[in-house]
C-alpha atoms as a PDB file:
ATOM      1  CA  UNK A   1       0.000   0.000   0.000  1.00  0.00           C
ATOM      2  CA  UNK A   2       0.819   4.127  -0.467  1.00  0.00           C
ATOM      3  CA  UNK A   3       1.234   6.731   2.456  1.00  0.00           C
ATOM      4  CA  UNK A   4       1.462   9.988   1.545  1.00  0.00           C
ATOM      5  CA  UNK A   5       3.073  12.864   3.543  1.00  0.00           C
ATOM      6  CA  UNK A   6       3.188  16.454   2.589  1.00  0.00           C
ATOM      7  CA  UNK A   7       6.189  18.987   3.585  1.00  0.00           C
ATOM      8  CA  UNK A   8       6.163  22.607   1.902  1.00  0.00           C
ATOM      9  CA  UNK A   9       6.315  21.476  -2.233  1.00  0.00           C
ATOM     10  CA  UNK A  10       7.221  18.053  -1.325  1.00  0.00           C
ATOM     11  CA  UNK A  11       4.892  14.960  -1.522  1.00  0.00           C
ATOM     12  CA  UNK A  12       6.759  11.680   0.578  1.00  0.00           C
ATOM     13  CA  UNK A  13       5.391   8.533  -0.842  1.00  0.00           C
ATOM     14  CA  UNK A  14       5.742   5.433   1.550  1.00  0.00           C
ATOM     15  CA  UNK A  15       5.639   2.385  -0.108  1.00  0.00           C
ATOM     16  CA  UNK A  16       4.683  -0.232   2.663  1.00  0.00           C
ATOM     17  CA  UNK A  17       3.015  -3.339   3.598  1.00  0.00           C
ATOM     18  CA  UNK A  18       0.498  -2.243   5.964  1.00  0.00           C
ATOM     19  CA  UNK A  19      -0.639   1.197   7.282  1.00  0.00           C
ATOM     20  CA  UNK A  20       2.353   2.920   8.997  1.00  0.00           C
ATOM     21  CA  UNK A  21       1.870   3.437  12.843  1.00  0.00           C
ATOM     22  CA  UNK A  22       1.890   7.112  13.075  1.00  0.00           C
ATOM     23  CA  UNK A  23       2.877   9.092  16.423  1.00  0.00           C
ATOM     24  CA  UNK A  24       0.880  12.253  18.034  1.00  0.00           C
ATOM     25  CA  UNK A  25       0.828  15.485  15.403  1.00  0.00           C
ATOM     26  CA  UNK A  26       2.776  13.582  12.271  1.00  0.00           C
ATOM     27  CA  UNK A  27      -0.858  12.604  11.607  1.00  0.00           C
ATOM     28  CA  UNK A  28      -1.740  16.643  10.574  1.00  0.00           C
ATOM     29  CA  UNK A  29       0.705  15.888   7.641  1.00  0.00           C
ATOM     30  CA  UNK A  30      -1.397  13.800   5.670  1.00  0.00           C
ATOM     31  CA  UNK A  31      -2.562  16.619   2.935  1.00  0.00           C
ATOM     32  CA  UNK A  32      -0.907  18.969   0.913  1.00  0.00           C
ATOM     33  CA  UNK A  33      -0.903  23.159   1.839  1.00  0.00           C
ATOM     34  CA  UNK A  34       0.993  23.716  -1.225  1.00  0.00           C
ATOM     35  CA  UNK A  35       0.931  22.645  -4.806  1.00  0.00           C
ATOM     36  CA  UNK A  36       3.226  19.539  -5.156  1.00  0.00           C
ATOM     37  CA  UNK A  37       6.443  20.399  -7.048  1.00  0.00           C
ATOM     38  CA  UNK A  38       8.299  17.112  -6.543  1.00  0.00           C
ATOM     39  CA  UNK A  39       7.932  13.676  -5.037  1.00  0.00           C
ATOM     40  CA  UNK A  40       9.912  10.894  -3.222  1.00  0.00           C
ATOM     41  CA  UNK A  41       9.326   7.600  -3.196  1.00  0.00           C
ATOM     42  CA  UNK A  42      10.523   5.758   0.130  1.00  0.00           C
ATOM     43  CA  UNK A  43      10.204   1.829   0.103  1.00  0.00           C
ATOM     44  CA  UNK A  44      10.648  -0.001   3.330  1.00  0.00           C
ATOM     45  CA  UNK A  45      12.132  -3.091   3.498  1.00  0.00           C
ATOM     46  CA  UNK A  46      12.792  -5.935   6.266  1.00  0.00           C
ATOM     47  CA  UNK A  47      15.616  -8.681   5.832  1.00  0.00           C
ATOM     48  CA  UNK A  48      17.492 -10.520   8.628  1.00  0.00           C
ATOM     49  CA  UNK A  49      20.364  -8.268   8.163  1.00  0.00           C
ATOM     50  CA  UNK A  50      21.484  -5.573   7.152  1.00  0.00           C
ATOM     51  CA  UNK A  51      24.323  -7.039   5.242  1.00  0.00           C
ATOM     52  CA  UNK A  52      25.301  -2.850   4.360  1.00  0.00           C
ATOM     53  CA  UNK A  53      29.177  -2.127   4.096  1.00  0.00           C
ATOM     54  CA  UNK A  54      30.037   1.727   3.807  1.00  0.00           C
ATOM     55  CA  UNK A  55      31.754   2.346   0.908  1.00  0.00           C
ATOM     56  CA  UNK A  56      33.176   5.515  -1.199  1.00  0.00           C
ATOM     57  CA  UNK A  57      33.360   8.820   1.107  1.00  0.00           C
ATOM     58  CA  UNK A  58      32.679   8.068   4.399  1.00  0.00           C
ATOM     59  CA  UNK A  59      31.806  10.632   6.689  1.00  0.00           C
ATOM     60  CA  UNK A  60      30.725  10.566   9.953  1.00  0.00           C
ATOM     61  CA  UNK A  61      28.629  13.698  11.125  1.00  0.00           C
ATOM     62  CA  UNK A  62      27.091  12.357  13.920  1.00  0.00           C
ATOM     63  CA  UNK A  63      28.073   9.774  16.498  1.00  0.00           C
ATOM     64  CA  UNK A  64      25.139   7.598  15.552  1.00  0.00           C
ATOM     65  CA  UNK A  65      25.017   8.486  12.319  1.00  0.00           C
ATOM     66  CA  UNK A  66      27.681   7.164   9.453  1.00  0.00           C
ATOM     67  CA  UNK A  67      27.419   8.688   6.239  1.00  0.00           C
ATOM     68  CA  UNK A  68      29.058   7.848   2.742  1.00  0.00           C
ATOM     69  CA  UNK A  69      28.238   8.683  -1.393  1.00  0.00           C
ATOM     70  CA  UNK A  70      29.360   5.983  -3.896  1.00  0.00           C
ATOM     71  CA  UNK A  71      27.903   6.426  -7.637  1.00  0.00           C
ATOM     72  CA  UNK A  72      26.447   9.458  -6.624  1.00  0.00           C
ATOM     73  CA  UNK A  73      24.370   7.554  -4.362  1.00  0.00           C
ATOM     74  CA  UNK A  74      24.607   8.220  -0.297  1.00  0.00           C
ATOM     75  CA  UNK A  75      24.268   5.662   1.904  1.00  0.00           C
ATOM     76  CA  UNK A  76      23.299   5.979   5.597  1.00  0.00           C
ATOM     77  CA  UNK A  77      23.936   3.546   8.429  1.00  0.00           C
ATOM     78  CA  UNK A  78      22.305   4.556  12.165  1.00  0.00           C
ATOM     79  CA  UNK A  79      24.059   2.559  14.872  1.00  0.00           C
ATOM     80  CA  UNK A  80      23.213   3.606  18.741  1.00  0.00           C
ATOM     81  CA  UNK A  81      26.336   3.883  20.574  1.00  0.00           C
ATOM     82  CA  UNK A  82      27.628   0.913  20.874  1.00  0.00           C
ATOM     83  CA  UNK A  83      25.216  -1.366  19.897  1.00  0.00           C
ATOM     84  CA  UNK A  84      25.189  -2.454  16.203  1.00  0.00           C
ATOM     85  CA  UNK A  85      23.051  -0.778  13.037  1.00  0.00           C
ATOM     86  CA  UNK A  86      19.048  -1.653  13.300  1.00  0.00           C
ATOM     87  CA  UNK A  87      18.414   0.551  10.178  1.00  0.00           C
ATOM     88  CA  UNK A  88      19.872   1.293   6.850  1.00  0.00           C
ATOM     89  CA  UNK A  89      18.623   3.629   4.200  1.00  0.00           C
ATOM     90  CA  UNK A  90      19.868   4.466   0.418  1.00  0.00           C
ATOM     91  CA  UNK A  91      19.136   8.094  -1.610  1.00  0.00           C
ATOM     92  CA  UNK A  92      19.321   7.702  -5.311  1.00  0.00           C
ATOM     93  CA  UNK A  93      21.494  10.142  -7.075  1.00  0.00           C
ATOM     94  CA  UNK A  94      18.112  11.684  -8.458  1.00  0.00           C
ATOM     95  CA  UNK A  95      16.951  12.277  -4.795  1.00  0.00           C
ATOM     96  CA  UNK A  96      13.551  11.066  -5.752  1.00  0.00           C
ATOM     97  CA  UNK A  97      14.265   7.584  -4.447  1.00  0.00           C
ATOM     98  CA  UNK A  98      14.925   6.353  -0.605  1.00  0.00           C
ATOM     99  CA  UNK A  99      15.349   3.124   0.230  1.00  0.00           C
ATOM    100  CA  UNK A 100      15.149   2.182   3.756  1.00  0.00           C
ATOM    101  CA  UNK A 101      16.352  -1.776   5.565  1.00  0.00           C
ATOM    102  CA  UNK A 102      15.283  -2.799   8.536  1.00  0.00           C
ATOM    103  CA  UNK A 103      15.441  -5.578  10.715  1.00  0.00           C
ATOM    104  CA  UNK A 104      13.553  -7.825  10.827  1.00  0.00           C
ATOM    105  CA  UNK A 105      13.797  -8.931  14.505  1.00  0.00           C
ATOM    106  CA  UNK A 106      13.234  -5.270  15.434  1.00  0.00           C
ATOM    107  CA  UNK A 107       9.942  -5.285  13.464  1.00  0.00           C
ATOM    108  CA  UNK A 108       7.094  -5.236  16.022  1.00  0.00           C
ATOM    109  CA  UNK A 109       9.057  -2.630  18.028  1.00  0.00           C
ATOM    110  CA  UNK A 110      10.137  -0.344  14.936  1.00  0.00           C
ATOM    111  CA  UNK A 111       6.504  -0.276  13.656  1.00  0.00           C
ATOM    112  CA  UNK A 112       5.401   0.485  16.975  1.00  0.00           C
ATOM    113  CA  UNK A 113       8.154   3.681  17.295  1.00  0.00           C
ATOM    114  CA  UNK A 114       8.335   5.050  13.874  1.00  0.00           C
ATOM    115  CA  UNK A 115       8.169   8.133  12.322  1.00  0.00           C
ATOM    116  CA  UNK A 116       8.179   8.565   8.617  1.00  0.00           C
ATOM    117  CA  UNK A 117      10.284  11.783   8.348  1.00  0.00           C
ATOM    118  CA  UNK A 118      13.506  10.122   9.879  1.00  0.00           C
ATOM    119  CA  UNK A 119      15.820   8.194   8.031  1.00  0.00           C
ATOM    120  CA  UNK A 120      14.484   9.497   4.280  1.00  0.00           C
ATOM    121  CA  UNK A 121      17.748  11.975   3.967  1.00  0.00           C
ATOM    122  CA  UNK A 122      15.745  14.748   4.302  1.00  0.00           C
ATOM    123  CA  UNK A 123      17.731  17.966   4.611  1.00  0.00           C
ATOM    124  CA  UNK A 124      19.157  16.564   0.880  1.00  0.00           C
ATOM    125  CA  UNK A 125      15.433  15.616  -0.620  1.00  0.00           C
ATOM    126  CA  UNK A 126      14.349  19.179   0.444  1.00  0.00           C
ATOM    127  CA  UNK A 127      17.723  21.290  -0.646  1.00  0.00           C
ATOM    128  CA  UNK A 128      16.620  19.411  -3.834  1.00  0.00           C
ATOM    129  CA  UNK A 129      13.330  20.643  -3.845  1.00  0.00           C
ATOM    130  CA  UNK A 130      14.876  24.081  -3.317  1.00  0.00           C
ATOM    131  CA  UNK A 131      13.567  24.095   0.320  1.00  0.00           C
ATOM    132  CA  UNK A 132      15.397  24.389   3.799  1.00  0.00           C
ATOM    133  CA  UNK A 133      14.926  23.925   7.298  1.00  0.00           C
ATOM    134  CA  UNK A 134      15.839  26.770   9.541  1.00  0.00           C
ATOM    135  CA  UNK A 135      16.323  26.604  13.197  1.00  0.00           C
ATOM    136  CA  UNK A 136      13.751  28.758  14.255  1.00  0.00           C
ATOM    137  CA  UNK A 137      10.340  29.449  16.466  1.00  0.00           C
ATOM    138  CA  UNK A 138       8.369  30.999  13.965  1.00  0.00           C
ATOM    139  CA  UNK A 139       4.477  32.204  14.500  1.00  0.00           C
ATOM    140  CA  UNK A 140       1.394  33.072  12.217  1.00  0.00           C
ATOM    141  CA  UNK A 141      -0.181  36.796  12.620  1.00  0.00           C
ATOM    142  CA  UNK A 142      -2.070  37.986  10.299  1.00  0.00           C
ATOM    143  CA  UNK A 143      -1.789  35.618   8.079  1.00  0.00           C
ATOM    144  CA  UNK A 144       1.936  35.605   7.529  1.00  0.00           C
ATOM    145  CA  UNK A 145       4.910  34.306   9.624  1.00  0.00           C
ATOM    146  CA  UNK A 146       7.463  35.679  11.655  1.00  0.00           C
ATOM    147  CA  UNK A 147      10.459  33.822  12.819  1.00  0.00           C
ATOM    148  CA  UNK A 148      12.878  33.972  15.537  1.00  0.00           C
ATOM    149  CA  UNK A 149      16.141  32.327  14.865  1.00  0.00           C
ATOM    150  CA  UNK A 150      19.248  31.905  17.065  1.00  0.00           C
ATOM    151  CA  UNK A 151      21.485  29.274  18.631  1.00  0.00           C
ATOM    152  CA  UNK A 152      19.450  27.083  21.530  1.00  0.00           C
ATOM    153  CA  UNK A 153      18.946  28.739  24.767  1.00  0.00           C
ATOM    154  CA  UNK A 154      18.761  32.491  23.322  1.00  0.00           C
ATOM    155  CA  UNK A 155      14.927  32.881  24.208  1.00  0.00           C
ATOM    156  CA  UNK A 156      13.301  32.190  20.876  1.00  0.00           C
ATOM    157  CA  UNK A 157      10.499  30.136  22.423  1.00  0.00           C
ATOM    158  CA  UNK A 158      10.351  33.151  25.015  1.00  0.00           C
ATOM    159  CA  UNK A 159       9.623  35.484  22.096  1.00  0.00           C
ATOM    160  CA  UNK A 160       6.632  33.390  20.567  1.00  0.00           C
ATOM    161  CA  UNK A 161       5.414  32.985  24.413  1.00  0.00           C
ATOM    162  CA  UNK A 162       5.546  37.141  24.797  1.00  0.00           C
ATOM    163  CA  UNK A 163       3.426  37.604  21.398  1.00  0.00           C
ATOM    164  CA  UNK A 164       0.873  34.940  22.221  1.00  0.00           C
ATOM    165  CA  UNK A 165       0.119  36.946  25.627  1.00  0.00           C
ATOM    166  CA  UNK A 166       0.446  40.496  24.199  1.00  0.00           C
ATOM    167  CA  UNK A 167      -1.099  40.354  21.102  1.00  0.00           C
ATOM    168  CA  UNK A 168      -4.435  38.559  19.774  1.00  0.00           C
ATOM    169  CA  UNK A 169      -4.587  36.159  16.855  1.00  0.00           C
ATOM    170  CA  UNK A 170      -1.045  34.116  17.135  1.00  0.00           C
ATOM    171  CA  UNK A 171      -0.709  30.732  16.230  1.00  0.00           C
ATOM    172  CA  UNK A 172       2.417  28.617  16.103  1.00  0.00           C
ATOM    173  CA  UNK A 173       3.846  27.434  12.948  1.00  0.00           C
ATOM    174  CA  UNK A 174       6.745  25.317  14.447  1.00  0.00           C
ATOM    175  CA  UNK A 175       8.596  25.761  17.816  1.00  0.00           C
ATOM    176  CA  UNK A 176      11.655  24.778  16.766  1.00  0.00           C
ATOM    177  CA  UNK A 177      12.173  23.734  12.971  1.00  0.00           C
ATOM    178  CA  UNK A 178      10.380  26.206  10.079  1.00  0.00           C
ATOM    179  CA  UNK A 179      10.706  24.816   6.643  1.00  0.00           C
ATOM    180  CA  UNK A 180      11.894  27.679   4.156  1.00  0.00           C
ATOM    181  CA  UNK A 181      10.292  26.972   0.807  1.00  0.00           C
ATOM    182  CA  UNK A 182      10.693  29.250  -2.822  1.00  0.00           C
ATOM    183  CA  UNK A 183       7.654  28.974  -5.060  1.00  0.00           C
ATOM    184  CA  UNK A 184       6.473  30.536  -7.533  1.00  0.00           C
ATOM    185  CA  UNK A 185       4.241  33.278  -5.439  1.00  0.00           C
ATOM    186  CA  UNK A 186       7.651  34.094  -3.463  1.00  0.00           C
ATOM    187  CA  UNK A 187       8.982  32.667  -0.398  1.00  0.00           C
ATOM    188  CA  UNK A 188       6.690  30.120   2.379  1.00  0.00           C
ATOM    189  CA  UNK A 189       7.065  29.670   6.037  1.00  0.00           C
ATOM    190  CA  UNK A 190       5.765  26.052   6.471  1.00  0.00           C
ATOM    191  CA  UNK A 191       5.042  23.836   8.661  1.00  0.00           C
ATOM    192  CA  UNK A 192       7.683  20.937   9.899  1.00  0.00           C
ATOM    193  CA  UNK A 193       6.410  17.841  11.420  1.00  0.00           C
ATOM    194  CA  UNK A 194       9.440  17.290  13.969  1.00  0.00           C
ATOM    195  CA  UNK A 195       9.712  19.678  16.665  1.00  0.00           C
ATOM    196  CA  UNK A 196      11.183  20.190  20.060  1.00  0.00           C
ATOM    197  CA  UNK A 197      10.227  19.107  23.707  1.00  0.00           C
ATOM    198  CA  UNK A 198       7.104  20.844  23.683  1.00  0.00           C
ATOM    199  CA  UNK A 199       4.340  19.973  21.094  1.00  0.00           C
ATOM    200  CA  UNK A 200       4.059  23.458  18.789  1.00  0.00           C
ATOM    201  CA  UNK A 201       3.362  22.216  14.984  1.00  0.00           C
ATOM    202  CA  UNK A 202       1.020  23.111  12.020  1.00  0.00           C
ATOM    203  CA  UNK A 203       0.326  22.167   9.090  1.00  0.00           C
ATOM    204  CA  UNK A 204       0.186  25.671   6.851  1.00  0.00           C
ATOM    205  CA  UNK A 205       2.343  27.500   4.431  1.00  0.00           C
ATOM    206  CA  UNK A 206       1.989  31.055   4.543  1.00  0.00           C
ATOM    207  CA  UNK A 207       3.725  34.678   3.407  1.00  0.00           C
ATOM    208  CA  UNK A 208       6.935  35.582   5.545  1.00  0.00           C
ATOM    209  CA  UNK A 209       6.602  38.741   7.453  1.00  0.00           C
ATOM    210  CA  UNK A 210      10.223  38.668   8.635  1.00  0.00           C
ATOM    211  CA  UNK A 211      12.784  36.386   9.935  1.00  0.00           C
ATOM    212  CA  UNK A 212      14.106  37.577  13.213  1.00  0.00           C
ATOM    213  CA  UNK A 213      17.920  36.785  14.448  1.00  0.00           C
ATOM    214  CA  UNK A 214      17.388  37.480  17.992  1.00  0.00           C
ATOM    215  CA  UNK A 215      20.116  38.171  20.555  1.00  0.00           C
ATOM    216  CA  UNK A 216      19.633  38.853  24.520  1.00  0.00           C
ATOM    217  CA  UNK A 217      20.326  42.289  25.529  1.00  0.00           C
ATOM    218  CA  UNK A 218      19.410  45.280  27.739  1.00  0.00           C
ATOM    219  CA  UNK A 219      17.298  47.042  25.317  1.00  0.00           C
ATOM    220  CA  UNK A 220      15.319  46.118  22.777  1.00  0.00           C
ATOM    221  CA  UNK A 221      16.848  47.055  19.293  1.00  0.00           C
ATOM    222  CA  UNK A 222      16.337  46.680  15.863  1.00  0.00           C
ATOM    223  CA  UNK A 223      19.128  46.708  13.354  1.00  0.00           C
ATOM    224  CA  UNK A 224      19.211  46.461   9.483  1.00  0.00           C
ATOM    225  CA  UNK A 225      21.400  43.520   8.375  1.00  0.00           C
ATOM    226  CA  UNK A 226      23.623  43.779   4.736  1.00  0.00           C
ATOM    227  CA  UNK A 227      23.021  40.571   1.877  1.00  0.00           C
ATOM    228  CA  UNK A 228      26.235  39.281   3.353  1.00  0.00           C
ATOM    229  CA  UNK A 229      25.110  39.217   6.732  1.00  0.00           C
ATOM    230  CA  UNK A 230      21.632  37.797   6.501  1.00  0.00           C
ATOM    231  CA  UNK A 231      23.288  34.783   4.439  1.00  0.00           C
ATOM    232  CA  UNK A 232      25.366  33.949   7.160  1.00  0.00           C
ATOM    233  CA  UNK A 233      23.288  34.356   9.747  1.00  0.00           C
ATOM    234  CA  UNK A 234      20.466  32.369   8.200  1.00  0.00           C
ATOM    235  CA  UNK A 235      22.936  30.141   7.159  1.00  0.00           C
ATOM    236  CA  UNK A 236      24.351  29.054  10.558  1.00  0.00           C
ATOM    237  CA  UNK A 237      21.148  27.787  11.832  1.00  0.00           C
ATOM    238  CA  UNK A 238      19.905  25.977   8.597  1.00  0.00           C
ATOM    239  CA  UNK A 239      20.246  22.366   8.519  1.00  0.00           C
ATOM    240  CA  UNK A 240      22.779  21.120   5.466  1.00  0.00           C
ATOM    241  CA  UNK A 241      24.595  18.574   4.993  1.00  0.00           C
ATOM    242  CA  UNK A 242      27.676  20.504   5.480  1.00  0.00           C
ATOM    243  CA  UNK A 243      30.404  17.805   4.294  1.00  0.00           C
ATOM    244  CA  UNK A 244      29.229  18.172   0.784  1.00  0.00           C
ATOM    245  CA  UNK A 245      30.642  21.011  -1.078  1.00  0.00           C
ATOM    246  CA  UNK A 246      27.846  20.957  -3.308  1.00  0.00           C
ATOM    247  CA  UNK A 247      24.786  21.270  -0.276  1.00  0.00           C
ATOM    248  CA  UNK A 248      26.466  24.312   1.287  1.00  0.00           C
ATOM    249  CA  UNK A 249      26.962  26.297  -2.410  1.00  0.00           C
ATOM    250  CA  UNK A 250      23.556  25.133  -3.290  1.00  0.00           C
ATOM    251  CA  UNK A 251      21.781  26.074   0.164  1.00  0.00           C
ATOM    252  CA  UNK A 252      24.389  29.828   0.224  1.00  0.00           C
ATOM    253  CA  UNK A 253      22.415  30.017  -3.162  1.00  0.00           C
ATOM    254  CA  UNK A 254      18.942  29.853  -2.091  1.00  0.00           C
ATOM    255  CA  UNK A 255      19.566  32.379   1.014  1.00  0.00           C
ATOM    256  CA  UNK A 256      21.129  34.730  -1.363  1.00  0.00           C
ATOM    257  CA  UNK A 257      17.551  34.867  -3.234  1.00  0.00           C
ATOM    258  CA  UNK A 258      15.725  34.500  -0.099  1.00  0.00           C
ATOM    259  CA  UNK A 259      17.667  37.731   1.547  1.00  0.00           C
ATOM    260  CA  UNK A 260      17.163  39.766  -1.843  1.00  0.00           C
ATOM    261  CA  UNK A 261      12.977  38.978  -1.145  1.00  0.00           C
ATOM    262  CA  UNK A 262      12.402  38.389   2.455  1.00  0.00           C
ATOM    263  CA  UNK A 263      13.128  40.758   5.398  1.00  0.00           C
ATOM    264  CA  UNK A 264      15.723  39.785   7.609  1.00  0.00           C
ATOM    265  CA  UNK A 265      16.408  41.487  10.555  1.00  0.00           C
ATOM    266  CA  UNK A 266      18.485  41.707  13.591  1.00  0.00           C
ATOM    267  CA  UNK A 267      16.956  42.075  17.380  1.00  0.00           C
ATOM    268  CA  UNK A 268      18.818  42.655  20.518  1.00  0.00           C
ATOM    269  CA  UNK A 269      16.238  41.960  22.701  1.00  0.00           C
ATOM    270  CA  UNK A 270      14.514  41.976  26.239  1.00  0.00           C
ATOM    271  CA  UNK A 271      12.840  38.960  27.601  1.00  0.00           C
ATOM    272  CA  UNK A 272       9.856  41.568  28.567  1.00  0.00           C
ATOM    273  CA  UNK A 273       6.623  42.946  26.953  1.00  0.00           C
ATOM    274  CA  UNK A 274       8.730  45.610  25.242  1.00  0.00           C
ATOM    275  CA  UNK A 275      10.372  43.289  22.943  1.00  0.00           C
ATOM    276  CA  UNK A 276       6.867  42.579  21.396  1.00  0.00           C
ATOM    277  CA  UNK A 277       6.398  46.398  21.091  1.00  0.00           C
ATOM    278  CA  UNK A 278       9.009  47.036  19.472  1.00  0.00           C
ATOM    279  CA  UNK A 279       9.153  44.400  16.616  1.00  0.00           C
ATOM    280  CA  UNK A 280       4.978  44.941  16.001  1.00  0.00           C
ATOM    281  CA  UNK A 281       6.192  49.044  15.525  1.00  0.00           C
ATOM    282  CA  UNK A 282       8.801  47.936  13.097  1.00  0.00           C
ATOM    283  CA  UNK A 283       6.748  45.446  10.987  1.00  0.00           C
ATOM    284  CA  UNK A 284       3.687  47.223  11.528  1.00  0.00           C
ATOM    285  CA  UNK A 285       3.909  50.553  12.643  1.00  0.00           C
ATOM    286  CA  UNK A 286       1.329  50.369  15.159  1.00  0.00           C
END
């Protein structure tokens, strides 16, 4: 049987035995907000092992995550620790393609704990797509989005708390991940189905307001950022596959058309009442 997921542009096609046991929001991700622009097709498969030997350019981003291309192809392997790999998965040099091995022996449990948006390559299918992911607690008011972006632990949670008590009509968008999509109408804040500790996801795609890089300070102020320095902010909190020469130019490419369009803004800020006040006077000016 099919499953079909929806990200931004991006339809995820699950091709599967039985109905995949879905977990808590993932479920709001069943229909499309967008017009589809591209698809990938994700098979799952179970064998009694893995019998996968990394090959080509290794890399190895992520303690339980080892990485390598070969024929244009990248391979994944997702060992825990110590303990050996319970999952494989394959992208096809087209990035349309995702092949994913399981164990068997680990079936009842896997089915039980997964979640369809792991283990597909993502950051690459999207980059593809001519989408990112940007670090960020973004909100809906008025019908467009504003994000705060910054390194963990700056207060960008704090900042989407302070405009949900001081002003009416906010609704979350993400609290932690906002998926940066071009289109043809212009740039989309969308949803993203994984998110942080607390439970703040939606399914939309709508207009970007601005996209905030927040500091802590004294005062609340607003600065104007150059091309040069919304790139590389934005960039630094994007999620890319940064051992591939080719993801960074490609993903440096699409914030350098994203900064020309979208506002992008610097905000030492407060973590008090005034900080909304003064962001709604500079979008606004009310």
């Amino acid at each position: 049987m099919e499953q079909h997921f929806y990200i931004g542009t991006l339809e995820i096609i699950y091709h599967v035995e039985r109905a995949l046991a879905l977990k808590n929001f993932d479920r709001i991700f069943l229909d499309p907000v967008l017009p589809t622009a591209a698809q990938v097709h994700v098979e799952l498969q179970w064998r009694d092992a893995l019998d996968v030997t990394p090959a080509g350019t290794a890399q190895e981003p992520k303690p339980n995550l080892i990485v390598w291309q070969e024929n244009g192809e990248e391979g994944r392997l997702y060992p825990i620790g110590e303990h050996p790999p319970k999952l494989a998965s394959r992208l096809n040099a087209a990035k349309d393609r995702v092949c994913i091995t399981a164990l068997r022996s680990e079936r009842e449990q896997m089915e039980k704990e997964f979640r369809p948006w792991f283990q597909i390559h993502l950051e690459r299918v999207m980059l593809y797509n001519r989408a990112l992911t940007l670090h960020s607690a973004s909100i809906i008011y008025r019908g467009e989005a504003i994000l705060f972006t910054a390194p963990s632990g700056t207060g960008k949670t704090t900042q989407t708390d302070l405009w949900h008590q001081y002003r009416e009509g906010v609704a979350d968008l993400n609290g932690d991940r906002t998926v940066l999509q071009q289109t043809g109408e212009g740039w989309r804040a969308c949803g993203f189905p994984i998110y942080g500790s607390m439970v703040r996801c939606a399914q939309a795609a709508v207009p970007i307001r601005a996209v905030v890089v927040i500091r802590q300070g004294e005062m609340d102020k607003i600065t104007e950022l150059s091309t040069t320095e919304k790139v590389a902010y934005l960039y630094s909190e994007c999620t890319v596959m940064r051992a591939y020469p080719e993801d960074v130019l490609e993903a440096m490419g699409l914030l350098e058309e994203m900064a020309a369009e979208v506002r992008v803004l610097k905000m030492d800020c407060t973590m008090e009442p005034s900080a909304v006040d003064t962001l709604h006077q500079y979008l606004y000016g009310e």
